[in-house]
C-alpha atoms as a PDB file:
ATOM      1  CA  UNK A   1      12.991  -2.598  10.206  1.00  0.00           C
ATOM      2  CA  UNK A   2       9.630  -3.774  11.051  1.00  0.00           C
ATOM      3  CA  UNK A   3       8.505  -6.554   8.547  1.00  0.00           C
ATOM      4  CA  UNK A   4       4.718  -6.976   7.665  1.00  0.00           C
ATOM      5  CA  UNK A   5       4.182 -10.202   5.897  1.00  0.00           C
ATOM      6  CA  UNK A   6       0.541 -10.444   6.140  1.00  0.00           C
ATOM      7  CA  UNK A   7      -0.236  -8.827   2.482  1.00  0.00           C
ATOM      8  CA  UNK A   8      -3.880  -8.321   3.047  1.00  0.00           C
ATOM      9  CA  UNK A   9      -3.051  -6.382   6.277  1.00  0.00           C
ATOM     10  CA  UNK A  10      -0.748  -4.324   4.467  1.00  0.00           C
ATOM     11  CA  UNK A  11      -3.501  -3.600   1.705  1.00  0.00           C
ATOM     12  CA  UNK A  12      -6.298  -2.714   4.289  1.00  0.00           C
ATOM     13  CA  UNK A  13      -3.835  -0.419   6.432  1.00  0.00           C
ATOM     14  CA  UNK A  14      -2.964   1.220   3.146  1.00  0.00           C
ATOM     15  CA  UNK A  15      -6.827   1.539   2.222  1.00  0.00           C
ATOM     16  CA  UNK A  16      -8.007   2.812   5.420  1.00  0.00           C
ATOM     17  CA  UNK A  17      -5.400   5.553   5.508  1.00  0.00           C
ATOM     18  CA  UNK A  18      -6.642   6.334   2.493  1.00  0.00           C
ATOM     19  CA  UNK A  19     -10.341   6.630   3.695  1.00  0.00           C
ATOM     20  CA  UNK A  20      -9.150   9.780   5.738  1.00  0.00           C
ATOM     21  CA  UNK A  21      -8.435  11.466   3.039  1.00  0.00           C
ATOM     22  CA  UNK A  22     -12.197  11.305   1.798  1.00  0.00           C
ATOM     23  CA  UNK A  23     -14.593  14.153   3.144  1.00  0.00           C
ATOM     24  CA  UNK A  24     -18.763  14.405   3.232  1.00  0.00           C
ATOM     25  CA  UNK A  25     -19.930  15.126  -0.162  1.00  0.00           C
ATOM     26  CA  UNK A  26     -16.736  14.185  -1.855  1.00  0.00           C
ATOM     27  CA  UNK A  27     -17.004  12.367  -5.204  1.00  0.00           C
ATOM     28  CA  UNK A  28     -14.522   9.664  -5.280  1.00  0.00           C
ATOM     29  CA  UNK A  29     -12.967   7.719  -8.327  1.00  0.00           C
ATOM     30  CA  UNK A  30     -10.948   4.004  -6.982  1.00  0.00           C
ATOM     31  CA  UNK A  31      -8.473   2.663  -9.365  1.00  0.00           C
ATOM     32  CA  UNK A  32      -8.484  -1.163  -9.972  1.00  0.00           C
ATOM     33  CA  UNK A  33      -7.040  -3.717  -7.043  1.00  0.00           C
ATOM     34  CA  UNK A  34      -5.691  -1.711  -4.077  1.00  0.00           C
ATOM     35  CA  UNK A  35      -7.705   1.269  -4.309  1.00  0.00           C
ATOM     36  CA  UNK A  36     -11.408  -0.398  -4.789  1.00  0.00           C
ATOM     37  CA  UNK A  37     -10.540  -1.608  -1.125  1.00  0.00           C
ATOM     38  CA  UNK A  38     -11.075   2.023  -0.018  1.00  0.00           C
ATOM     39  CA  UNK A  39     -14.961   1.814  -0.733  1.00  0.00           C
ATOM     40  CA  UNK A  40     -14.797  -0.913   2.383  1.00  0.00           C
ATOM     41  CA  UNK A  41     -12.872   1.212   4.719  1.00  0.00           C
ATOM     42  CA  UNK A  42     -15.223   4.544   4.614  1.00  0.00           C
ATOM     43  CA  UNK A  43     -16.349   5.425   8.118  1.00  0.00           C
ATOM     44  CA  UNK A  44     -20.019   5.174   8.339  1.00  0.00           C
ATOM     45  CA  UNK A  45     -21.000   9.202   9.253  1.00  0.00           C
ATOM     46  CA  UNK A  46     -18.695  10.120   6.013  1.00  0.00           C
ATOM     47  CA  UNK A  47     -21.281  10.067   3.198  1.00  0.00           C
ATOM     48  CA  UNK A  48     -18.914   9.883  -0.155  1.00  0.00           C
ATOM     49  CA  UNK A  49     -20.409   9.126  -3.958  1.00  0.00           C
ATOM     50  CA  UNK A  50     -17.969   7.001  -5.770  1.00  0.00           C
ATOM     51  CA  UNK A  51     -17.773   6.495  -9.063  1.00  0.00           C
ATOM     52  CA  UNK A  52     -16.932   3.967 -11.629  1.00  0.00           C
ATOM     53  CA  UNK A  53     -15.539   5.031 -15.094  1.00  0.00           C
ATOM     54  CA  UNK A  54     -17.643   2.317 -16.866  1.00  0.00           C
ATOM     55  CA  UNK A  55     -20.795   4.214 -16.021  1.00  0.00           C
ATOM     56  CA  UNK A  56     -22.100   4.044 -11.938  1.00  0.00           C
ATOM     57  CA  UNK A  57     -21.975   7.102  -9.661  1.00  0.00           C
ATOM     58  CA  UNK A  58     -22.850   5.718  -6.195  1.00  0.00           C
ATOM     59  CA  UNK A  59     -20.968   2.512  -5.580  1.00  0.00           C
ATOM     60  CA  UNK A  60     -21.393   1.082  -1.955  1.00  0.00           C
ATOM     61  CA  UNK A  61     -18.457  -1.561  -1.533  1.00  0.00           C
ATOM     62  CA  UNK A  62     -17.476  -4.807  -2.372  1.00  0.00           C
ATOM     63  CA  UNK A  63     -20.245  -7.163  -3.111  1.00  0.00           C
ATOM     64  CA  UNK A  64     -19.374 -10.492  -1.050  1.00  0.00           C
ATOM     65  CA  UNK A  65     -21.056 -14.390  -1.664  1.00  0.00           C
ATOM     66  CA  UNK A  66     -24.341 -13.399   0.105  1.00  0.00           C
ATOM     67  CA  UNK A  67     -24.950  -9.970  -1.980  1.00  0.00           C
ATOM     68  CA  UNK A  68     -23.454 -10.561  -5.317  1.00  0.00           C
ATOM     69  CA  UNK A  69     -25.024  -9.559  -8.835  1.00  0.00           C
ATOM     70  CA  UNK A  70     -23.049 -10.774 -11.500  1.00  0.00           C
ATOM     71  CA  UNK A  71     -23.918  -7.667 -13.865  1.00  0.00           C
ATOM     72  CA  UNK A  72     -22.902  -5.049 -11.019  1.00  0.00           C
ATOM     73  CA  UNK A  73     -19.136  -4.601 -11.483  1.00  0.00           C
ATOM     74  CA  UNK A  74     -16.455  -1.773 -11.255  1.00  0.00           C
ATOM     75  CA  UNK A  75     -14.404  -0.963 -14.237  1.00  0.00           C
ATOM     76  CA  UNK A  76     -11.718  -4.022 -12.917  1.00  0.00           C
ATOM     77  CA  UNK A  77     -14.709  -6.623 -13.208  1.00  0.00           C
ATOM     78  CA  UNK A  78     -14.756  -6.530  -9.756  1.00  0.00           C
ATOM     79  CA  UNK A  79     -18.312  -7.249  -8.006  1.00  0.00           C
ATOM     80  CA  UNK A  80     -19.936  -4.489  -6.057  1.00  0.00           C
ATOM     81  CA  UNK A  81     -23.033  -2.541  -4.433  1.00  0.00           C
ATOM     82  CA  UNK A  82     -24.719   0.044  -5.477  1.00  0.00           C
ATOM     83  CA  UNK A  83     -26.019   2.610  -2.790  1.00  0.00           C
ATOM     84  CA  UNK A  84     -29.990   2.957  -2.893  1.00  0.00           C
ATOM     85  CA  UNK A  85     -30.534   5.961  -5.908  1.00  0.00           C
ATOM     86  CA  UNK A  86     -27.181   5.058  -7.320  1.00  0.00           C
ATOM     87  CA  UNK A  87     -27.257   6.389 -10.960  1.00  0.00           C
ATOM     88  CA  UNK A  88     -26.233   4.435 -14.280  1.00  0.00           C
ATOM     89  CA  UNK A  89     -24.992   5.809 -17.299  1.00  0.00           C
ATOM     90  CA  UNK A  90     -22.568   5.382 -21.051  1.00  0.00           C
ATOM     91  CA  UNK A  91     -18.983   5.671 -20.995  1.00  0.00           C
ATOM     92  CA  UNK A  92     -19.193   8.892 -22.595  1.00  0.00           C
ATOM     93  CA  UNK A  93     -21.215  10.605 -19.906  1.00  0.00           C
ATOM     94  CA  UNK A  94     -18.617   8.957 -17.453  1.00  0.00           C
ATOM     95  CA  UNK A  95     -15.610  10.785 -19.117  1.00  0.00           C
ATOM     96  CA  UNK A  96     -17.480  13.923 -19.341  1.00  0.00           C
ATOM     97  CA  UNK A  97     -18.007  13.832 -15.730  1.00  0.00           C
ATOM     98  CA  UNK A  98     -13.935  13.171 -15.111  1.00  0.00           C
ATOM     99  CA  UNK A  99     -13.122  15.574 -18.002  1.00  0.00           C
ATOM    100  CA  UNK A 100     -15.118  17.890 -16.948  1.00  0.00           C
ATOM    101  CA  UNK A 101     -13.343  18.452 -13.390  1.00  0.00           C
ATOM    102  CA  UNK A 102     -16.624  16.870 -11.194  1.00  0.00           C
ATOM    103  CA  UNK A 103     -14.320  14.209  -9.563  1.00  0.00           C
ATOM    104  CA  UNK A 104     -12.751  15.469  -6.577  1.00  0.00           C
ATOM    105  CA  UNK A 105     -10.619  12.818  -5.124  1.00  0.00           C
ATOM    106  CA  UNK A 106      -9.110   9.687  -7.690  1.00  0.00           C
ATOM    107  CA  UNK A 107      -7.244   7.014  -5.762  1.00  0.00           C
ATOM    108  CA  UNK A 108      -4.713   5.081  -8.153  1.00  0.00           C
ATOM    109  CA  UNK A 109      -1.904   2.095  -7.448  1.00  0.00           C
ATOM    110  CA  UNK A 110       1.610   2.854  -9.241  1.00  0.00           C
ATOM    111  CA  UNK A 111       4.245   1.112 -11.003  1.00  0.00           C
ATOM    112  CA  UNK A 112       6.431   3.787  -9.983  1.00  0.00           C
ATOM    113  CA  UNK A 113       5.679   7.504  -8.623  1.00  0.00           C
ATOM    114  CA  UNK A 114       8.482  10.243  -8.510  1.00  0.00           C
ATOM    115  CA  UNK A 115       9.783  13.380  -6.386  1.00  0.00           C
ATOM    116  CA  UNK A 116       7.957  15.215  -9.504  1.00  0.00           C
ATOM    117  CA  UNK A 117       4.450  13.595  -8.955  1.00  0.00           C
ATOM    118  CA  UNK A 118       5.017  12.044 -12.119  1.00  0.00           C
ATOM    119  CA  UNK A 119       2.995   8.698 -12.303  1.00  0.00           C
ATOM    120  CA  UNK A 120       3.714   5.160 -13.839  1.00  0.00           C
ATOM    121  CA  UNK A 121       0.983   2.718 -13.674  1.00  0.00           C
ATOM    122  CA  UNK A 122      -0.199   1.391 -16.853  1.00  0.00           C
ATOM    123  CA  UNK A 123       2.416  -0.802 -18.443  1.00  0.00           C
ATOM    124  CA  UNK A 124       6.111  -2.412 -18.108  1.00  0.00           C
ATOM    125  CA  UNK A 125       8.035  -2.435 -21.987  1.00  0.00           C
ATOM    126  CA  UNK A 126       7.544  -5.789 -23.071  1.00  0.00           C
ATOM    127  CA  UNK A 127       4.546  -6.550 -20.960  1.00  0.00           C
ATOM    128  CA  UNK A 128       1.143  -7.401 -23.119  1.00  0.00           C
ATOM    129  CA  UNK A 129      -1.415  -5.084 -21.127  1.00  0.00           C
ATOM    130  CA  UNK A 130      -4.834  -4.356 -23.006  1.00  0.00           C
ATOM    131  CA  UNK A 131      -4.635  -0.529 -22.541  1.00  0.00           C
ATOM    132  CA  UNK A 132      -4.279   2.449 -20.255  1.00  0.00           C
ATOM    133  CA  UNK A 133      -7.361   2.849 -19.648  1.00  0.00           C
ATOM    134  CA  UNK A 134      -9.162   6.092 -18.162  1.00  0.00           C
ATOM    135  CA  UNK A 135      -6.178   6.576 -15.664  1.00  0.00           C
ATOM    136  CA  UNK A 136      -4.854   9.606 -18.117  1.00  0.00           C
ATOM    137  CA  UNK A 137      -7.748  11.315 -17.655  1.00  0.00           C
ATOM    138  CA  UNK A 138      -8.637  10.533 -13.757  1.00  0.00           C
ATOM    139  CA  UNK A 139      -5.423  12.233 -12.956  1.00  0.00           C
ATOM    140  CA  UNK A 140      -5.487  15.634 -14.779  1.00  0.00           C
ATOM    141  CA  UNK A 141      -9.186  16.118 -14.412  1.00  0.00           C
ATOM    142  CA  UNK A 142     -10.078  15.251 -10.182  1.00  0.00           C
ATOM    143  CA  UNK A 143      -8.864  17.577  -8.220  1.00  0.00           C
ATOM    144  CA  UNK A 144      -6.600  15.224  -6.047  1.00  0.00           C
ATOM    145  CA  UNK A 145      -4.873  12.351  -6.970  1.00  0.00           C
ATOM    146  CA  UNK A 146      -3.822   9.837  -4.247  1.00  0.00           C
ATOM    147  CA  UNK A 147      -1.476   7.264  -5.502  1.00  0.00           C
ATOM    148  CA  UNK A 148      -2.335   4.232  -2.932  1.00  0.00           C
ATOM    149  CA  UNK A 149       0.212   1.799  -2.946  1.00  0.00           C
ATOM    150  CA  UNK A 150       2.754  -1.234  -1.261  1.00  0.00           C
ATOM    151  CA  UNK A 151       6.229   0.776  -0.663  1.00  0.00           C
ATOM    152  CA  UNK A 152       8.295  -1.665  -2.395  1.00  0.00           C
ATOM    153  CA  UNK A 153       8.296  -4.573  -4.533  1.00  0.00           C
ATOM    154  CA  UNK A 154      10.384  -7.716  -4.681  1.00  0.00           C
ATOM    155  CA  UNK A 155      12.498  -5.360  -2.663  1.00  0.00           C
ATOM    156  CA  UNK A 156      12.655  -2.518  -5.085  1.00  0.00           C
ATOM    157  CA  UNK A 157      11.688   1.156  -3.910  1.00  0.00           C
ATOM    158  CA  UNK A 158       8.590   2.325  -5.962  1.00  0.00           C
ATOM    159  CA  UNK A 159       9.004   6.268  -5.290  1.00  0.00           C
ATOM    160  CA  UNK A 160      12.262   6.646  -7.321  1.00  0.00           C
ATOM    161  CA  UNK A 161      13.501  10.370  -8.255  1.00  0.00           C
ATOM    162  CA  UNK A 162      12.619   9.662 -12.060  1.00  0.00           C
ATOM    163  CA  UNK A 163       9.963   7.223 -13.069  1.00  0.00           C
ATOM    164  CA  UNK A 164      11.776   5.026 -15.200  1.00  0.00           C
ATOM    165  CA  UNK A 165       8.352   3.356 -16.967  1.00  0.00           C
ATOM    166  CA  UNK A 166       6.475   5.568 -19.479  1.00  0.00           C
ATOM    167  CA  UNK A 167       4.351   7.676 -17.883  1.00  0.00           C
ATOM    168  CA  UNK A 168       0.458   7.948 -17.393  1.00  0.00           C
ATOM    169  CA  UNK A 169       0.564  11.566 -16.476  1.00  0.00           C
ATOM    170  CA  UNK A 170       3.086  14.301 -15.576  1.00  0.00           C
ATOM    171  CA  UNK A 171       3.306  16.233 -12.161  1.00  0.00           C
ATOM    172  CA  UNK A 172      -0.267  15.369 -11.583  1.00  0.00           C
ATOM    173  CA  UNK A 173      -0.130  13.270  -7.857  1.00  0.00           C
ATOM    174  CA  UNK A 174      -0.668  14.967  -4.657  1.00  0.00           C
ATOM    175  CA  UNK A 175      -0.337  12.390  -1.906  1.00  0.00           C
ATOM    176  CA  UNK A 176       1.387   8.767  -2.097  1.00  0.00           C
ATOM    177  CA  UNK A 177      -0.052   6.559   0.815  1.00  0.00           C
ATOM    178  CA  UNK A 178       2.083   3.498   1.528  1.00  0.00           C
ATOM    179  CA  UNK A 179       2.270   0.737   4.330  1.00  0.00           C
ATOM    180  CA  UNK A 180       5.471   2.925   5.521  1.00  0.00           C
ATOM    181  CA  UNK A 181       4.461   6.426   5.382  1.00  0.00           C
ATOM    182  CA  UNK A 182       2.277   9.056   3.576  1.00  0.00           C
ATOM    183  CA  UNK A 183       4.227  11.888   1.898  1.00  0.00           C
ATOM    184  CA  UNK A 184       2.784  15.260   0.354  1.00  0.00           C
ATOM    185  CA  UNK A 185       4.240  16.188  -3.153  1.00  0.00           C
ATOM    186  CA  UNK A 186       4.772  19.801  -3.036  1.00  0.00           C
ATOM    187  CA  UNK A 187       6.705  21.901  -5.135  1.00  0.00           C
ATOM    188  CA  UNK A 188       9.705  21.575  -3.451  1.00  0.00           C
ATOM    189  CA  UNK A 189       9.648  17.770  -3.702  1.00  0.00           C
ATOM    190  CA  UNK A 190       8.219  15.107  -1.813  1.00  0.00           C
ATOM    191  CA  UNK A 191       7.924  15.840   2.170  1.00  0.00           C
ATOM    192  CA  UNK A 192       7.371  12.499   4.708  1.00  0.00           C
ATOM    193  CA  UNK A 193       4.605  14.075   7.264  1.00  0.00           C
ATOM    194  CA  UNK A 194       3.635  10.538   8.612  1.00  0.00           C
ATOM    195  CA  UNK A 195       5.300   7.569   9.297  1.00  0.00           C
ATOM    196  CA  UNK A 196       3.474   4.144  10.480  1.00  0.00           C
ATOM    197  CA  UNK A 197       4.288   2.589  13.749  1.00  0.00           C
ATOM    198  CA  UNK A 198       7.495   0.140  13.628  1.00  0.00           C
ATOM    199  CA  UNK A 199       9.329   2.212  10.707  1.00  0.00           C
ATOM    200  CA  UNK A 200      12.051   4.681  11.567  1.00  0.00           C
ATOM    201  CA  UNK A 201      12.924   7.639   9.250  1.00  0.00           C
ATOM    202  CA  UNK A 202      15.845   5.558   8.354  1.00  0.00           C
ATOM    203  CA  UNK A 203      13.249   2.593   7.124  1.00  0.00           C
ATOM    204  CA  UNK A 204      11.880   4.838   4.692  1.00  0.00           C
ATOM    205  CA  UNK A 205      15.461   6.165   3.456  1.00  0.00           C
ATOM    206  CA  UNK A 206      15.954   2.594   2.453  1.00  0.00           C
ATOM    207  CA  UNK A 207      13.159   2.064   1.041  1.00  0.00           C
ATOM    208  CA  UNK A 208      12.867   5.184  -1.235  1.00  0.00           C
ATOM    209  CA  UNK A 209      15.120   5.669  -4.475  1.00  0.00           C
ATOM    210  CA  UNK A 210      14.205   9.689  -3.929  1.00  0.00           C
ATOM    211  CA  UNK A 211      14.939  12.666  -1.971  1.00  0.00           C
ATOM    212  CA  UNK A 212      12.364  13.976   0.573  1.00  0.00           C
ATOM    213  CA  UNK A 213      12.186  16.188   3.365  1.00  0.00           C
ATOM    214  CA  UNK A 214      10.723  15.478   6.699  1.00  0.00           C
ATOM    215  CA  UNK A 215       7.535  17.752   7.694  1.00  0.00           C
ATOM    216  CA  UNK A 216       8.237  20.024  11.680  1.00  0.00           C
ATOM    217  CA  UNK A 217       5.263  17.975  12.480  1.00  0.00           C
ATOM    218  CA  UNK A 218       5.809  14.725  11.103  1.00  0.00           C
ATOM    219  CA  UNK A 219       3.309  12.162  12.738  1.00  0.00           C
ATOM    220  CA  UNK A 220       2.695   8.629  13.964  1.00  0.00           C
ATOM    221  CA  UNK A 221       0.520   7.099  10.891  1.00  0.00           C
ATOM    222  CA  UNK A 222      -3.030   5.707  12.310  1.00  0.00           C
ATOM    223  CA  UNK A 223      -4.777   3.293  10.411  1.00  0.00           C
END
């Protein structure tokens, strides 16, 4: 098996998969850590709004030392930029855009994701966390949900055949986007249709505590 050790690699590869995903005129929700890395990755002739569930449609990226404003952040705290006519607003306005089904793409890390597009990501038993957050209501109101996340940890597969954690939402993900592979959830259970360069379909057998199927036209992952 190929091993990348180089985490930040392995979270930009992940994040600029992602970025294919996105299309013109999308609107775009990132999840905290992994996922706010996709703003970064966008190609420039894709024009995307994203949004932030504290109250900012029209984030631009990452802010960096030179173009930092400490009261511009993301929902994770996280310092950003704001595109030129980016628009501010309450949290309540925020939900009522995600209720309301005007998100079309949310990108989320997991805990755990299953062969059922069930989704783990907000706490561990016995783990002090300060809330779920607005991840229930990203994934059953945008009309795709992307779980972006590392294949494994310590070891441990992360797309098991139950989710053992309680869950943030049932049967709600559509695409899990890895380091390893990208696979579709469809109704029939997960299918592989890419794999990225190094892994063999026997990598990602070892690597994933759930049954999938491999797409007729299963492709070379480029990111």
């Amino acid at each position: 098996m190929s091993t990348i050790t180089d985490k930040e690699h392995v979270r930009r590869t992940i994040a600029r998969r992602v970025a294919q995903e996105l299309r013109d005129g999308d609107i775009v929700n990132l999840g905290i850590g992994l996922p706010s890395l996709v703003a970064n990755e966008i190609d420039a002739d894709i024009e995307v709004l994203f949004q932030s569930e504290n109250g900012l449609l029209g984030i631009q990226a990452l802010a960096d030392a030179d173009n930092h404003d400490p009261d511009l952040v993301n929902a994770g705290g996280q310092a950003i930029t704001a595109i030129h006519g980016a628009s501010y607003f309450n949290s309540a306005d925020s939900f009522a855009i995600i209720r309301g089904g005007h998100v079309d793409v949310t990108v989320l890390g997991a805990l755990q994701v299953d062969a059922q597009g069930n989704l783990a990501n907000w706490i561990i038993p016995g783990k002090m966390v300060p809330g779920m957050g607005g991840a229930m209501d990203l994934v059953v109101g945008a009309r795709k949900v992307i779980v972006a996340m590392e294949h494994t940890v310590k070891g441990q597969p992360k797309i098991l055949s139950h989710c053992s954690l309680p869950l943030t939402a049932a049967g709600q993900v559509n695409l899990i986007i890895t380091e390893m592979a990208v696979f579709v959830v469809a109704a029939e259970g997960l299918v592989l249709t890419e794999i990225a360069p190094g892994y063999t379909v026997t990598d990602i057998e070892a690597a994933t505590d759930a049954p999938f199927t491999i797409s007729a036209t299963l492709k070379s992952m480029v990111a």
